[in-house]
PDB file of N, CA and C in Angstrom:
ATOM      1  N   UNK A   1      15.733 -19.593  17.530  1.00  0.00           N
ATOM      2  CA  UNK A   1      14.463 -18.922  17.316  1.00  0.00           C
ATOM      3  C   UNK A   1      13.408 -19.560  18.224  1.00  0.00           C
ATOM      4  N   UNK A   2      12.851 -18.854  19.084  1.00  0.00           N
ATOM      5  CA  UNK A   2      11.617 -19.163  19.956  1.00  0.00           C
ATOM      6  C   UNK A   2      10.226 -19.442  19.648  1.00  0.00           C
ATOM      7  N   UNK A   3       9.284 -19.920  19.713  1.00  0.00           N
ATOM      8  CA  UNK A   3       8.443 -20.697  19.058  1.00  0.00           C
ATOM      9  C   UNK A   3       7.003 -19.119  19.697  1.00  0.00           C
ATOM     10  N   UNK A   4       6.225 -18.904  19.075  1.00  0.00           N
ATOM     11  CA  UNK A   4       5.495 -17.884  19.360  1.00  0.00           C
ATOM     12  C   UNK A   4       4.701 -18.026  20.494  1.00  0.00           C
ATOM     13  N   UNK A   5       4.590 -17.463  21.608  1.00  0.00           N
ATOM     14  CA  UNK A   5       3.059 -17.802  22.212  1.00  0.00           C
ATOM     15  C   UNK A   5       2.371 -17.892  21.654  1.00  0.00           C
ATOM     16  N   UNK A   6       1.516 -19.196  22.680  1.00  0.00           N
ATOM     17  CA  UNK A   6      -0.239 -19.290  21.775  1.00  0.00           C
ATOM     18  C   UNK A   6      -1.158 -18.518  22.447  1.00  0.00           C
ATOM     19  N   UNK A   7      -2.144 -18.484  21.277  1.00  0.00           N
ATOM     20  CA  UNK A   7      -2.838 -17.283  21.358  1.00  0.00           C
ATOM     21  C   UNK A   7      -3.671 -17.580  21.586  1.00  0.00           C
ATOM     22  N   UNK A   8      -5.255 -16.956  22.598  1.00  0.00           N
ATOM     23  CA  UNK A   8      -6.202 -16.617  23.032  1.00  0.00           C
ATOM     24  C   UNK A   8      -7.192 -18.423  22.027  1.00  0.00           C
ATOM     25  N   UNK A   9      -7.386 -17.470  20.700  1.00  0.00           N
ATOM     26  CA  UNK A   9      -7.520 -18.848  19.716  1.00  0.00           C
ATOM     27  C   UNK A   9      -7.665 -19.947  19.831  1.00  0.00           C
ATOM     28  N   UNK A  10      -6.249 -20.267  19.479  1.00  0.00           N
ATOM     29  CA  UNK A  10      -5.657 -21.926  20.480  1.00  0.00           C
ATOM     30  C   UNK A  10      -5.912 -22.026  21.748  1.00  0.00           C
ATOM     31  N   UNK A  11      -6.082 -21.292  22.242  1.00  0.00           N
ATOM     32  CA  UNK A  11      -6.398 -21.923  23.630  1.00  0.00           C
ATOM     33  C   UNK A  11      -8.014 -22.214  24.062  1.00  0.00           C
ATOM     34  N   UNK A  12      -9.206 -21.501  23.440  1.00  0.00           N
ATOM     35  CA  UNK A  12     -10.278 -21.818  23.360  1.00  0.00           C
ATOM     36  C   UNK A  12     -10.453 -23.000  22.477  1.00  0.00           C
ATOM     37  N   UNK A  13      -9.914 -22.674  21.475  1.00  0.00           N
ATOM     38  CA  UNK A  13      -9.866 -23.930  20.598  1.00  0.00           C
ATOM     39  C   UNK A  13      -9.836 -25.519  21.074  1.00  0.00           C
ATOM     40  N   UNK A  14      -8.406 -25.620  21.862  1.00  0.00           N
ATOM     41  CA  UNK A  14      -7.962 -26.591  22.504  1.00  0.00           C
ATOM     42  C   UNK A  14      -8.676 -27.112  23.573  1.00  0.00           C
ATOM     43  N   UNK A  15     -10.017 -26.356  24.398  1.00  0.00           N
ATOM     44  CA  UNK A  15     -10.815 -26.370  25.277  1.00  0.00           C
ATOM     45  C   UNK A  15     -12.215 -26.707  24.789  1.00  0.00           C
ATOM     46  N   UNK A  16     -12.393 -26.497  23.129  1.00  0.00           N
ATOM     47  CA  UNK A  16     -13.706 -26.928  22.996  1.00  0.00           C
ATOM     48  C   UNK A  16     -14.234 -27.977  22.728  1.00  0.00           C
ATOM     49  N   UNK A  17     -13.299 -28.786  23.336  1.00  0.00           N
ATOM     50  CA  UNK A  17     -13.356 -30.316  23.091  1.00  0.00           C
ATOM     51  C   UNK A  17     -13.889 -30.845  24.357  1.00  0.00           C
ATOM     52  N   UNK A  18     -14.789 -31.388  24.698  1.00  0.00           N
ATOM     53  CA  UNK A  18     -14.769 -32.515  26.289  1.00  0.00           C
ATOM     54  C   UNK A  18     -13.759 -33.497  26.278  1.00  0.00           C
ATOM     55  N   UNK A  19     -13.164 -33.991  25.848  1.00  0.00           N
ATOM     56  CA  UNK A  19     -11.888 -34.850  25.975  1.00  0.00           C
ATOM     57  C   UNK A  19     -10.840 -34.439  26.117  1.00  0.00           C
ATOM     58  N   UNK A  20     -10.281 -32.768  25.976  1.00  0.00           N
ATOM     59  CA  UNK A  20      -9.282 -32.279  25.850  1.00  0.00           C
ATOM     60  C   UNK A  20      -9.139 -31.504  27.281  1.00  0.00           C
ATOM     61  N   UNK A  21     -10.601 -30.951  27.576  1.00  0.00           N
ATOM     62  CA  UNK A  21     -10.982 -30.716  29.089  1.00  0.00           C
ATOM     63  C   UNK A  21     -11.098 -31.521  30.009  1.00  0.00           C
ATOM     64  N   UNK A  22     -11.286 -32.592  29.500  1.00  0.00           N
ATOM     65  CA  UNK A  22     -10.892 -33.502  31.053  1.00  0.00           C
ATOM     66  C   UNK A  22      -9.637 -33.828  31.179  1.00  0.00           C
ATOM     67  N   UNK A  23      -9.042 -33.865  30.183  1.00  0.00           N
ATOM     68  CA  UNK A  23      -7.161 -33.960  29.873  1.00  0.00           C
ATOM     69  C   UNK A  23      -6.695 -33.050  31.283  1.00  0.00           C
ATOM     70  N   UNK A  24      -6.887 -31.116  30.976  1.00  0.00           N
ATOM     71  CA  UNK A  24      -6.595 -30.590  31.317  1.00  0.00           C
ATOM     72  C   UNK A  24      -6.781 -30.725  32.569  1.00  0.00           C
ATOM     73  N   UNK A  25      -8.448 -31.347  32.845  1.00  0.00           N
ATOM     74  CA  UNK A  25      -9.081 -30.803  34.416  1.00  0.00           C
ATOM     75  C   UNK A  25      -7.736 -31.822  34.881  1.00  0.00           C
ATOM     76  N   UNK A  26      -7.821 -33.277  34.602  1.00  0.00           N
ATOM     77  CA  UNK A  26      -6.764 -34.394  35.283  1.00  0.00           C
ATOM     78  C   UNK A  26      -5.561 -33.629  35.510  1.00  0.00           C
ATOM     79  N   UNK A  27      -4.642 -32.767  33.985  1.00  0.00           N
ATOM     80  CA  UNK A  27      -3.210 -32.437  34.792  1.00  0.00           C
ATOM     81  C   UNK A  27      -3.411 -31.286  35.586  1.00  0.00           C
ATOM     82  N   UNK A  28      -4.787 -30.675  36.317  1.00  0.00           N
ATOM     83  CA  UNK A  28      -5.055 -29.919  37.105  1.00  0.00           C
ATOM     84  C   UNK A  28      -4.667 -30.332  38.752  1.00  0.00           C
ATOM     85  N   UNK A  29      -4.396 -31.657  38.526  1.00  0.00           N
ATOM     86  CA  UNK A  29      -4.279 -32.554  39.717  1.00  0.00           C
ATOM     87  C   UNK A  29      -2.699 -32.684  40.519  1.00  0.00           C
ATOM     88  N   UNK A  30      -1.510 -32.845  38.456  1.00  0.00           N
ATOM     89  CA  UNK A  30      -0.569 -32.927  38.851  1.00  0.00           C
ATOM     90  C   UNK A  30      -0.352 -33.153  37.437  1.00  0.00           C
ATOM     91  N   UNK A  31       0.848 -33.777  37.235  1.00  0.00           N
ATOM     92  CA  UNK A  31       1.365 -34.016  35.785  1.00  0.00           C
ATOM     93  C   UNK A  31       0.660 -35.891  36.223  1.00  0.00           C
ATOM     94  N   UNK A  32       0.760 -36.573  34.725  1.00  0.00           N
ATOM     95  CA  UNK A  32       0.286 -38.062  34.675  1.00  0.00           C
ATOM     96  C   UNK A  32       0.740 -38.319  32.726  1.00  0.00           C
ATOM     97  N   UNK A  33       1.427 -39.753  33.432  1.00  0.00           N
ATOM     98  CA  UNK A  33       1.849 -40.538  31.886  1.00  0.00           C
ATOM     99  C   UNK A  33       0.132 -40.274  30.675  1.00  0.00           C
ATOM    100  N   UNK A  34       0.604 -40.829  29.770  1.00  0.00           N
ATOM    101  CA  UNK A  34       0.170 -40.337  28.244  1.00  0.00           C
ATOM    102  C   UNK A  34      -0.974 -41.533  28.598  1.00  0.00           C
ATOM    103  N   UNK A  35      -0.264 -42.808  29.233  1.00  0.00           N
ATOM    104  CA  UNK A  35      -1.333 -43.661  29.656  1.00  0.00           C
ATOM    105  C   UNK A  35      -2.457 -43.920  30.975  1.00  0.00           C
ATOM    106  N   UNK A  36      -2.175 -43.165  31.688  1.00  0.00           N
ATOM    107  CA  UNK A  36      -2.944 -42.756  32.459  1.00  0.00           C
ATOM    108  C   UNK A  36      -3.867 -41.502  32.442  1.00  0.00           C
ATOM    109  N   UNK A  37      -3.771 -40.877  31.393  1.00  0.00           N
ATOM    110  CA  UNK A  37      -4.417 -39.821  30.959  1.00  0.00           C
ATOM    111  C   UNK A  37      -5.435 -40.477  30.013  1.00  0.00           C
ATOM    112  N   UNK A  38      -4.976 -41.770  29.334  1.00  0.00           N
ATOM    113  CA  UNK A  38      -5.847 -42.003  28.220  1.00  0.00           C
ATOM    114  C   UNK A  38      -6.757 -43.334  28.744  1.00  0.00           C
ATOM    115  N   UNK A  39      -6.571 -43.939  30.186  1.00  0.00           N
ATOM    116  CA  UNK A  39      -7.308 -44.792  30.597  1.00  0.00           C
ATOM    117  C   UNK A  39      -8.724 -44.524  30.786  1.00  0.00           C
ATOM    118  N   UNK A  40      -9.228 -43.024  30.987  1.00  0.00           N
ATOM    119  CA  UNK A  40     -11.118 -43.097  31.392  1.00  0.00           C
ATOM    120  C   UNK A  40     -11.617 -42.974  30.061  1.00  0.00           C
ATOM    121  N   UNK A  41     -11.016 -42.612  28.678  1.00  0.00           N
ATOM    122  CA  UNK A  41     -11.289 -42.855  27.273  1.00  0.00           C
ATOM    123  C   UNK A  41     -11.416 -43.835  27.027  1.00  0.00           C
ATOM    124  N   UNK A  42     -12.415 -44.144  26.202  1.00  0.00           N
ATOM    125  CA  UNK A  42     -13.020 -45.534  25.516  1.00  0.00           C
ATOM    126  C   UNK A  42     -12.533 -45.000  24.050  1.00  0.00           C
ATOM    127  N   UNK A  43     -11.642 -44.566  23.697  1.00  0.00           N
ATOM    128  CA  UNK A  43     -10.601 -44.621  22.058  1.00  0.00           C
ATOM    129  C   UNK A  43      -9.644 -44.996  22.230  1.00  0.00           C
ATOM    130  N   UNK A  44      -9.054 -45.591  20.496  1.00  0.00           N
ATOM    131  CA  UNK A  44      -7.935 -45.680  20.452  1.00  0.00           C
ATOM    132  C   UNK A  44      -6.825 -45.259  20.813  1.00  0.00           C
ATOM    133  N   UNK A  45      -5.733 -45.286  20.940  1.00  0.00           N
ATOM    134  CA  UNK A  45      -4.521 -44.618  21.718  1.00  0.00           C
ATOM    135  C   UNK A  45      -3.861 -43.497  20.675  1.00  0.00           C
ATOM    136  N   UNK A  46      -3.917 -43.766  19.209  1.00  0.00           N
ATOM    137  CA  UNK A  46      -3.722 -42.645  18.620  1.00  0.00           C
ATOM    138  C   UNK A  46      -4.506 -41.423  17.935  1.00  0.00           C
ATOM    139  N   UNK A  47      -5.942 -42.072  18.194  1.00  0.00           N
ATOM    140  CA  UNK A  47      -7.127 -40.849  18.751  1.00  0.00           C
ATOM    141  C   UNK A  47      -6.750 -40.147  19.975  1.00  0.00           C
ATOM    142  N   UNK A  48      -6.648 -40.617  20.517  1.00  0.00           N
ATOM    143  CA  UNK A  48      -6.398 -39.904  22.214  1.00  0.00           C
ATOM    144  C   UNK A  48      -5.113 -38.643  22.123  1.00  0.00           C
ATOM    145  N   UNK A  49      -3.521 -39.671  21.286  1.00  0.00           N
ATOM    146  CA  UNK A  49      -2.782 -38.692  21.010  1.00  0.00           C
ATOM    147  C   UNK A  49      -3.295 -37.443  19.959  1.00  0.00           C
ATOM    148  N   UNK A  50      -3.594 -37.798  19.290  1.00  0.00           N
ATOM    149  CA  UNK A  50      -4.509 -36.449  18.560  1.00  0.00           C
ATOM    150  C   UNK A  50      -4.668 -35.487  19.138  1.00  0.00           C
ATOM    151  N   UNK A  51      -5.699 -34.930  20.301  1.00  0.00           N
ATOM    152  CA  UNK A  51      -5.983 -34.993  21.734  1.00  0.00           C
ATOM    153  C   UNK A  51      -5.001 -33.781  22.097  1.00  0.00           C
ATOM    154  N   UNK A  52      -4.204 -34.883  22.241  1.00  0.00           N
ATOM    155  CA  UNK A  52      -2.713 -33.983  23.244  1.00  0.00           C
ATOM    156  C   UNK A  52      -1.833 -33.417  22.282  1.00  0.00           C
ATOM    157  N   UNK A  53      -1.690 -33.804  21.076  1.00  0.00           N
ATOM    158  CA  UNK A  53      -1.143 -32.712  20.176  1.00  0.00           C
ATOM    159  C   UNK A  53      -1.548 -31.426  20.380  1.00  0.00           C
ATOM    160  N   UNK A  54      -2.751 -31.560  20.026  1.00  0.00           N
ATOM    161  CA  UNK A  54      -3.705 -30.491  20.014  1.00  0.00           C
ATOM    162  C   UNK A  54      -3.399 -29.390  21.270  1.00  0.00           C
ATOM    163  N   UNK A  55      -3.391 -30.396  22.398  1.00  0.00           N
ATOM    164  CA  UNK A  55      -3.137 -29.471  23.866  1.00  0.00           C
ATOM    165  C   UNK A  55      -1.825 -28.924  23.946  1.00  0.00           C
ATOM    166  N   UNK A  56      -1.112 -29.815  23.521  1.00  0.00           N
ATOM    167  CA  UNK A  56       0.138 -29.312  23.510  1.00  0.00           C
ATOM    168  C   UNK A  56       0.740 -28.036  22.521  1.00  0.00           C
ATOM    169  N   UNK A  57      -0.003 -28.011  21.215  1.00  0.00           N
ATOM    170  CA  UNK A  57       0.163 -27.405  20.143  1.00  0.00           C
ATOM    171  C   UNK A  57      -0.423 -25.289  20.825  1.00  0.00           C
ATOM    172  N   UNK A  58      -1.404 -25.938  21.411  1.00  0.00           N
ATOM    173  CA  UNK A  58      -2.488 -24.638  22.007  1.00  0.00           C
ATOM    174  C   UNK A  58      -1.346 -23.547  23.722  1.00  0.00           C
ATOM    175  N   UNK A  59      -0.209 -24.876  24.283  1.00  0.00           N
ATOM    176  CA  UNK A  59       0.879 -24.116  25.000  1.00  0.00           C
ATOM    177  C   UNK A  59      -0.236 -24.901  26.503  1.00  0.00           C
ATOM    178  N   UNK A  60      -1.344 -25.565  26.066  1.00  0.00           N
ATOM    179  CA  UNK A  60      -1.664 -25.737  27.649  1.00  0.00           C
ATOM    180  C   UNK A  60      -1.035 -27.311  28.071  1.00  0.00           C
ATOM    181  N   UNK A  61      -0.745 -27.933  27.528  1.00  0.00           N
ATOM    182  CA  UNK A  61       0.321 -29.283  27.809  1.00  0.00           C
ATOM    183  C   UNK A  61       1.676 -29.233  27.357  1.00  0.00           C
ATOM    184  N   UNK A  62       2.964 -29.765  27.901  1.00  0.00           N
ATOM    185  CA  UNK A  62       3.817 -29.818  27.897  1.00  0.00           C
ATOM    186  C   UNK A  62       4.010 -31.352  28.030  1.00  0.00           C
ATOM    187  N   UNK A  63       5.412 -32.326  27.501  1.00  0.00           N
ATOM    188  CA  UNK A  63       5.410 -33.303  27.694  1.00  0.00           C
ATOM    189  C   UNK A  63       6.928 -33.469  27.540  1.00  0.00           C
ATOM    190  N   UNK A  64       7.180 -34.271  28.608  1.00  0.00           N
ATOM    191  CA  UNK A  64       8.809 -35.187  28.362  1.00  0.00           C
ATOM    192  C   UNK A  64       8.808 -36.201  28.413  1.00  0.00           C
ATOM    193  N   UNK A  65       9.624 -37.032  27.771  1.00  0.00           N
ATOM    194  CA  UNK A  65       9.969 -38.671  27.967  1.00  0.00           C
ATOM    195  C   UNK A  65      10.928 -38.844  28.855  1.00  0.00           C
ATOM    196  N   UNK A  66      10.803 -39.795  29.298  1.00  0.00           N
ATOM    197  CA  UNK A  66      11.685 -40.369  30.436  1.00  0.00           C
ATOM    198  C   UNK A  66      11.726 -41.910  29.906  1.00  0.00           C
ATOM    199  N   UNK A  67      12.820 -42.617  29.300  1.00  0.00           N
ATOM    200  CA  UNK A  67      12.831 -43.714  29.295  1.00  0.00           C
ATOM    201  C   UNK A  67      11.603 -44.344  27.825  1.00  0.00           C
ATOM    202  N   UNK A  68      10.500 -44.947  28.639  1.00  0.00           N
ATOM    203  CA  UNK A  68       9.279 -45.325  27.762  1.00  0.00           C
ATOM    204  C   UNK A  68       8.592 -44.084  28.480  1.00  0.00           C
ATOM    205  N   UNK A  69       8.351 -43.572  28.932  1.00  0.00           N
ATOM    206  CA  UNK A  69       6.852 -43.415  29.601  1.00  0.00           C
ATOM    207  C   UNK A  69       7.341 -41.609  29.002  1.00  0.00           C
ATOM    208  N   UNK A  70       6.052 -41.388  28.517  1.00  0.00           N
ATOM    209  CA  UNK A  70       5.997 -39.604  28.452  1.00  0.00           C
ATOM    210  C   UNK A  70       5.113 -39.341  29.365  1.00  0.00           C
ATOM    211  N   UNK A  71       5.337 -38.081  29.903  1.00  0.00           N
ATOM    212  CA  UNK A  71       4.802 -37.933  31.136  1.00  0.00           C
ATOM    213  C   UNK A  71       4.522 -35.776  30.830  1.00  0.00           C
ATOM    214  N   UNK A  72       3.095 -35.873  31.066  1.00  0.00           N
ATOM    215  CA  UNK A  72       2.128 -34.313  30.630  1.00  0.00           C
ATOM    216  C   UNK A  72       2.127 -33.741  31.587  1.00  0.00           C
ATOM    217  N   UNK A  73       2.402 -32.176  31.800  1.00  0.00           N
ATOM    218  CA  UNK A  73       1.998 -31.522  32.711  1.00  0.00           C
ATOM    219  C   UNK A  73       1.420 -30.195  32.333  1.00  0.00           C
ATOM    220  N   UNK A  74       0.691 -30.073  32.730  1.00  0.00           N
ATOM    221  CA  UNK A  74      -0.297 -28.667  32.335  1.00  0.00           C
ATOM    222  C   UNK A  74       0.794 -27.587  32.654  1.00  0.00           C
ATOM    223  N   UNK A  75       0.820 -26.541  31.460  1.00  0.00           N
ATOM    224  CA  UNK A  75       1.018 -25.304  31.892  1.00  0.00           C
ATOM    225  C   UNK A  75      -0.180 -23.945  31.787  1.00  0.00           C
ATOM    226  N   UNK A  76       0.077 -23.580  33.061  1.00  0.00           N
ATOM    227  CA  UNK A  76      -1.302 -22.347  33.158  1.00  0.00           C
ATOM    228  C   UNK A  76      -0.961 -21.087  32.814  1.00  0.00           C
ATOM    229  N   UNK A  77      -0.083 -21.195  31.897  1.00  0.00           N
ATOM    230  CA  UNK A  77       0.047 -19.102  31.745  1.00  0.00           C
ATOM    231  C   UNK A  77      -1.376 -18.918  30.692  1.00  0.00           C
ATOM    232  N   UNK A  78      -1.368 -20.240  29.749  1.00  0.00           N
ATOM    233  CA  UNK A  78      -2.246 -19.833  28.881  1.00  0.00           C
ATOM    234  C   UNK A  78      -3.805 -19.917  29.077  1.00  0.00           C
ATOM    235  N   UNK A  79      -3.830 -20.739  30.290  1.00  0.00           N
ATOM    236  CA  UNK A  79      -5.325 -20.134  30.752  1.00  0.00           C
ATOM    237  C   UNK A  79      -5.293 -19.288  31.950  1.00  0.00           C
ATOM    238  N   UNK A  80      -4.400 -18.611  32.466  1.00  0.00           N
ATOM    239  CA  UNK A  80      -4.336 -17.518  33.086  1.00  0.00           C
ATOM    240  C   UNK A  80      -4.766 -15.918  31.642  1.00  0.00           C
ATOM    241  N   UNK A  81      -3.974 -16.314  30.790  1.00  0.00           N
ATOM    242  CA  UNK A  81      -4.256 -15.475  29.834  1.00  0.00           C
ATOM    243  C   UNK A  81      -5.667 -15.327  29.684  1.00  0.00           C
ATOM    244  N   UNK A  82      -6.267 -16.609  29.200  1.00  0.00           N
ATOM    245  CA  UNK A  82      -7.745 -16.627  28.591  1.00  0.00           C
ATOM    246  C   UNK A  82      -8.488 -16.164  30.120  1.00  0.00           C
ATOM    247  N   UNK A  83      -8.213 -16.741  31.344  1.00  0.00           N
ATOM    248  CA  UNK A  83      -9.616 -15.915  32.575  1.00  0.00           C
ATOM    249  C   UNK A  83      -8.780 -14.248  32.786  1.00  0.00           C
ATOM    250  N   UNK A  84      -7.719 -13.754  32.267  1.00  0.00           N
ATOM    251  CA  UNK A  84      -7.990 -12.559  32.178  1.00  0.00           C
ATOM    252  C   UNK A  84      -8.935 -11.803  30.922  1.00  0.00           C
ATOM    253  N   UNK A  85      -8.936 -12.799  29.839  1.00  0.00           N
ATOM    254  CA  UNK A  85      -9.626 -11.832  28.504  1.00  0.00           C
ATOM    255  C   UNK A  85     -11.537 -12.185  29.170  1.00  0.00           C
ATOM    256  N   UNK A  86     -11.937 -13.235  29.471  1.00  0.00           N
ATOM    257  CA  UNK A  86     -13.014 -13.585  30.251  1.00  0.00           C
ATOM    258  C   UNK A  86     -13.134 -12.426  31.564  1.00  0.00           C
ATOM    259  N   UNK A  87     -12.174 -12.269  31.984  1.00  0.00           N
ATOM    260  CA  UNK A  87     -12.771 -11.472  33.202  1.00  0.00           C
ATOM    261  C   UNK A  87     -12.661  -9.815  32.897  1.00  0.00           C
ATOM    262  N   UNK A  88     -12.192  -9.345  31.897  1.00  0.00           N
ATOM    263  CA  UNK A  88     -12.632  -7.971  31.218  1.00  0.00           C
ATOM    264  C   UNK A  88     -13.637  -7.836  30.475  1.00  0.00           C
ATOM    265  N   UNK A  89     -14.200  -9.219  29.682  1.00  0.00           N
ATOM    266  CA  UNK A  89     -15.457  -9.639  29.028  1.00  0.00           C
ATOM    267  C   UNK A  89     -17.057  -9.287  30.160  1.00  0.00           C
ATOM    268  N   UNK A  90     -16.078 -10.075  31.530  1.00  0.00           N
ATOM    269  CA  UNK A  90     -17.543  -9.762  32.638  1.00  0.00           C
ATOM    270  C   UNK A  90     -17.462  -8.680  32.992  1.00  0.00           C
ATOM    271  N   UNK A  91     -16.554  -8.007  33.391  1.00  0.00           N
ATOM    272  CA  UNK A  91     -15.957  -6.178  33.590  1.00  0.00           C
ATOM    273  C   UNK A  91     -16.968  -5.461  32.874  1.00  0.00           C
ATOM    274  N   UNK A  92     -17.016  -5.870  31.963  1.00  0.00           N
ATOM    275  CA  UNK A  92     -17.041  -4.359  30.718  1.00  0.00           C
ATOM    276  C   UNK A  92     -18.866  -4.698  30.579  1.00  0.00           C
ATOM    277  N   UNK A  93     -19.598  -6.117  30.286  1.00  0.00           N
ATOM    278  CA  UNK A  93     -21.119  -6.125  30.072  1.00  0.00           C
ATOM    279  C   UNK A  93     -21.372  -6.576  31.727  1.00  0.00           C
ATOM    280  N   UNK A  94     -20.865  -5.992  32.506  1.00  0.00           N
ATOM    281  CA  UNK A  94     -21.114  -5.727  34.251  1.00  0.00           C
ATOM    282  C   UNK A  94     -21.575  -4.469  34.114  1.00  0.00           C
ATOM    283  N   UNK A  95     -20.402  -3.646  33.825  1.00  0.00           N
ATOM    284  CA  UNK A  95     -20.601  -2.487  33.700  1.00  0.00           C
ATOM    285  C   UNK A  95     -22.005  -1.722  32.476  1.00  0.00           C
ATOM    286  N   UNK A  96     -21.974  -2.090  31.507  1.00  0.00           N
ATOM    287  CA  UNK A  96     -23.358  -2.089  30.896  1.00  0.00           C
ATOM    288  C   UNK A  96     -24.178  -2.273  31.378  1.00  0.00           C
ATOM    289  N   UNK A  97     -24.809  -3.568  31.881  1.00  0.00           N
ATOM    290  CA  UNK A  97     -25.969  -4.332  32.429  1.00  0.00           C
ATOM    291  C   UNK A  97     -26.279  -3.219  33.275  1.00  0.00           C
ATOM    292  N   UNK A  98     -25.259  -2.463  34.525  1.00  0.00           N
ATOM    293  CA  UNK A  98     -25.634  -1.239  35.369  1.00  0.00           C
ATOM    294  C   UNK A  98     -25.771  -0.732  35.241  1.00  0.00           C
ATOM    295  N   UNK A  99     -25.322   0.011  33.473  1.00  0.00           N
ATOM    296  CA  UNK A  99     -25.894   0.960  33.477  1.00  0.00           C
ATOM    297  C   UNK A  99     -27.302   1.194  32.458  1.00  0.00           C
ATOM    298  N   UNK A 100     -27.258   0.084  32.088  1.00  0.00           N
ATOM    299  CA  UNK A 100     -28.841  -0.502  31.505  1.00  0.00           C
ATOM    300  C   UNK A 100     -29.658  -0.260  32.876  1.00  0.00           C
ATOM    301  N   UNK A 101     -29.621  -0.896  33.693  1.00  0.00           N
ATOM    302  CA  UNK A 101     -30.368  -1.197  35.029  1.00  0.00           C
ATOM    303  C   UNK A 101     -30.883   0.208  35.249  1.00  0.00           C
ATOM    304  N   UNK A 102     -30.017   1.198  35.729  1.00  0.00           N
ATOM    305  CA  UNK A 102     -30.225   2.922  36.053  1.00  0.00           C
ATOM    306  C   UNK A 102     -30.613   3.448  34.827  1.00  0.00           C
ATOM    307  N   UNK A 103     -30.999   3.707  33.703  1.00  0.00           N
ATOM    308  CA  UNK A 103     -31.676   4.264  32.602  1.00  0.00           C
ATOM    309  C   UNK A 103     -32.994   3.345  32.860  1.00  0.00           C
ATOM    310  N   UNK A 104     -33.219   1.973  32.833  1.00  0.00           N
ATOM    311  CA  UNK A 104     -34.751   1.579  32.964  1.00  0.00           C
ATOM    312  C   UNK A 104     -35.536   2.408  34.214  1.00  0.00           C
ATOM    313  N   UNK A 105     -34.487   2.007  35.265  1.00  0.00           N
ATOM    314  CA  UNK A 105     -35.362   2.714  36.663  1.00  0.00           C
ATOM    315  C   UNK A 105     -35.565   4.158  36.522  1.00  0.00           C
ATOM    316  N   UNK A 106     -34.719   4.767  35.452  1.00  0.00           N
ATOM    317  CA  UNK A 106     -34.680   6.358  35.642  1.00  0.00           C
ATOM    318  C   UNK A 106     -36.076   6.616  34.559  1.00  0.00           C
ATOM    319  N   UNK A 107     -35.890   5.150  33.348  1.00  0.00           N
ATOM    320  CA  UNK A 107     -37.683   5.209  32.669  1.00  0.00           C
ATOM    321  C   UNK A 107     -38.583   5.427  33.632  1.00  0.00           C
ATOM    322  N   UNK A 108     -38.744   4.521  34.645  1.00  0.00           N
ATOM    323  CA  UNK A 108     -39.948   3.886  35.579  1.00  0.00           C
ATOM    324  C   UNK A 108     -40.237   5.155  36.063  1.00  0.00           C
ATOM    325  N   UNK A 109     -39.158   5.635  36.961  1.00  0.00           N
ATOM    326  CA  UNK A 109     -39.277   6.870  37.520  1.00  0.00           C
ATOM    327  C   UNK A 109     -38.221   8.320  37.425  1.00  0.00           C
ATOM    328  N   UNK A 110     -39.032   8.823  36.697  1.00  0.00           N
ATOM    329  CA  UNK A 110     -37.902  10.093  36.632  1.00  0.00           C
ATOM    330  C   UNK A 110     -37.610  10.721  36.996  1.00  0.00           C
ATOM    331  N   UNK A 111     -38.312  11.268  38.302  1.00  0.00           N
ATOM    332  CA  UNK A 111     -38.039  11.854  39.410  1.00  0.00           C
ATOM    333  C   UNK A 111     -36.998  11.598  40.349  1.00  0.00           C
ATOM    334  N   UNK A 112     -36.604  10.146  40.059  1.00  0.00           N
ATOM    335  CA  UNK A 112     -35.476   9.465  40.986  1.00  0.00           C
ATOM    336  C   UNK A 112     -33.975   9.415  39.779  1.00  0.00           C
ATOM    337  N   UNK A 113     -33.327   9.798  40.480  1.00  0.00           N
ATOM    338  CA  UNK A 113     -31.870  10.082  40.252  1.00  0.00           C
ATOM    339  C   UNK A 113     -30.998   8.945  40.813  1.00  0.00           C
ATOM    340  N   UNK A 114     -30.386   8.364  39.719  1.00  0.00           N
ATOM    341  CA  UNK A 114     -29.213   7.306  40.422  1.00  0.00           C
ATOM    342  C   UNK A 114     -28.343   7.462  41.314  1.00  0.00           C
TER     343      UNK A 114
END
């Protein structure tokens, strides 16, 4: 049995953190151990894992062990998902705002036709 995609939700969710976003921005770089992810944090180490549960739980971190060292790498389907629901969000009150814009000017002047 396959584990569900995460959803839109979780993935804002997992982003409304500043600690969880700089997680991400870093494995934006490349993948990096659990401890090198948690070195520019001034918390504990199982605050931090908290953190990456969380990221991981939301489908935008992935993690394997090797030996000692676990080692994170971002996966982007799920914020590919979220800048498509964002970019039909700007689509759609784009499209409003223009046509707000042409009804004021057609107030101002009614003689003029869009």
């Amino acid at each position: 049995m396959s584990a569900a995609p995460p959803t839109l939700d979780e993935t804002f969710r997992a982003l409304a953190d500043p600690t969880r976003r700089a997680v991400v921005r870093a494995l934006g770089r490349g993948p990096a151990s659990v401890s090198e992810l948690a070195r520019p944090f001034e918390m504990a180490l199982p605050s931090f894992l908290q953190h990456l549960r969380v990221l991981e739980a939301s489908g935008l971190v992935i993690t394997a062990k090797t030996g000692r060292v676990r080692t994170c790498t971002l996966r982007t389907e799920p914020l590919a998902a979220a800048e498509d629901w964002l970019e039909a969000q700007r689509s759609l009150w784009t499209k409003r705002l223009d046509q707000l814009d042409a009804f004021v000017l057609q107030l101002k002047d009614p003689e003029e036709t869009p």
